[in-house]
Protein backbone atom coordinates (compact mmCIF):
# COMPACT_ATOMS: atom_id res chain seq x y z
CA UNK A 1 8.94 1.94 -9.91
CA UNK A 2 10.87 4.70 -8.13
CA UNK A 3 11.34 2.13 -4.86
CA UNK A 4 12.13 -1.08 -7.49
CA UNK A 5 15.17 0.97 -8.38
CA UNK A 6 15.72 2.43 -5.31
CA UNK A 7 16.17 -1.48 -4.13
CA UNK A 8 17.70 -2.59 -7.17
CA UNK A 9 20.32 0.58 -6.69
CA UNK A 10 21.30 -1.22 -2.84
CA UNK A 11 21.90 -4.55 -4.71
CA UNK A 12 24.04 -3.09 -7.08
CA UNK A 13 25.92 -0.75 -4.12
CA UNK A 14 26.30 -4.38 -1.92
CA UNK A 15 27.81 -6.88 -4.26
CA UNK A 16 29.53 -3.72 -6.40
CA UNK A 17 31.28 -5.19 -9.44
CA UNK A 18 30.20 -8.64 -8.09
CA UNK A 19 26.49 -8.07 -9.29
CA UNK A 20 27.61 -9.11 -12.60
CA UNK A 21 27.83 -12.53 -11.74
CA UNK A 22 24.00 -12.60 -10.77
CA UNK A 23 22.12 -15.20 -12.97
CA UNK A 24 19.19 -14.15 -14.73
CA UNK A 25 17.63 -16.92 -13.34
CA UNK A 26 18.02 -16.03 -10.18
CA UNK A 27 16.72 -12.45 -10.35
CA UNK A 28 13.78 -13.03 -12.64
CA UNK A 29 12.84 -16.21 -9.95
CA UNK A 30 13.20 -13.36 -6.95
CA UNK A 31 11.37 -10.99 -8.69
CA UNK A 32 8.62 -12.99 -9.29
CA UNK A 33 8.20 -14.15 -6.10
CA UNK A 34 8.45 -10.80 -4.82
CA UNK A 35 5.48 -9.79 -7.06
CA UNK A 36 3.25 -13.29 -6.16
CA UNK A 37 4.20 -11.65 -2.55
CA UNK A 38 2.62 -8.51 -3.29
CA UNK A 39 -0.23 -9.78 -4.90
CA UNK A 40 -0.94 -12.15 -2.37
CA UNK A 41 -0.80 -9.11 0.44
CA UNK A 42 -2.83 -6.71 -1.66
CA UNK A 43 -5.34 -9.72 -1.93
CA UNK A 44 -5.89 -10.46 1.54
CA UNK A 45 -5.27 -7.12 2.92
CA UNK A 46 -7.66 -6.43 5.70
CA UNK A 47 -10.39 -4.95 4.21
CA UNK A 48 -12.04 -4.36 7.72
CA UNK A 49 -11.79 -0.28 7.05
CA UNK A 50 -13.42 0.12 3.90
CA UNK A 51 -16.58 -2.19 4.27
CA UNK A 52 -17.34 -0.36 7.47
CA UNK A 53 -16.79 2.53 5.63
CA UNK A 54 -18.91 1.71 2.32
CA UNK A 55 -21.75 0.40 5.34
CA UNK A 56 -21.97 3.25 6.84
CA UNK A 57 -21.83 5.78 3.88
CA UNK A 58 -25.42 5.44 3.11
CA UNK A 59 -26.30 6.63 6.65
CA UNK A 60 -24.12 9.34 6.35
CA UNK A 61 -25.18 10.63 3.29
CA UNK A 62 -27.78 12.90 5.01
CA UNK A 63 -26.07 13.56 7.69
CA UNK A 64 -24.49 17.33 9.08
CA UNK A 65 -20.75 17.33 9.45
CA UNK A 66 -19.87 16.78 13.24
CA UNK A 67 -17.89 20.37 13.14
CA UNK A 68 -21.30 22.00 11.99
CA UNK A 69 -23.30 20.51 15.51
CA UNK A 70 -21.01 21.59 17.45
CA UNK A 71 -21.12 24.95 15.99
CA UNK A 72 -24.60 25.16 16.07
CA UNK A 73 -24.11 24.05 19.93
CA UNK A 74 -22.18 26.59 20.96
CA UNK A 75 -23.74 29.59 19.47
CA UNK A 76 -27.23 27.72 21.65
């Protein structure tokens, strides 16, 4: 909500006391568009991380930390 206003507050500094003039029309069609937008993005976001992530968890569930090898390593 904090960067909605934030953007809503740059409208408002641009067209000044024109912004008044803005049909509700118009805004409430931008805004939803902007929100089918983000939607749409978070949707089909790449998703590429996490399943490789979630695939590999089980394999690393038994695992020892990287740092603790190496530790164990150098004190060898």
């Amino acid at each position: 909500m904090t960067i909605m206003i934030m953007v809503v507050e740059e409208l408002a500094d641009e067209l000044g006391a024109d912004i008044g003039f803005l049909e509700s029309g118009v805004l409430i069609a931008s805004l939803t568009r902007a929100t089918r937008e983000l939607i749409e993005h978070f949707r089909k976001r790449d998703i590429f991380a996490e399943t490789w992530l979630n695939q590999r968890s089980e394999r690393l569930a038994g695992s020892v930390p990287l740092s603790t090898l190496l530790r164990r390593r150098q004190a060898g």
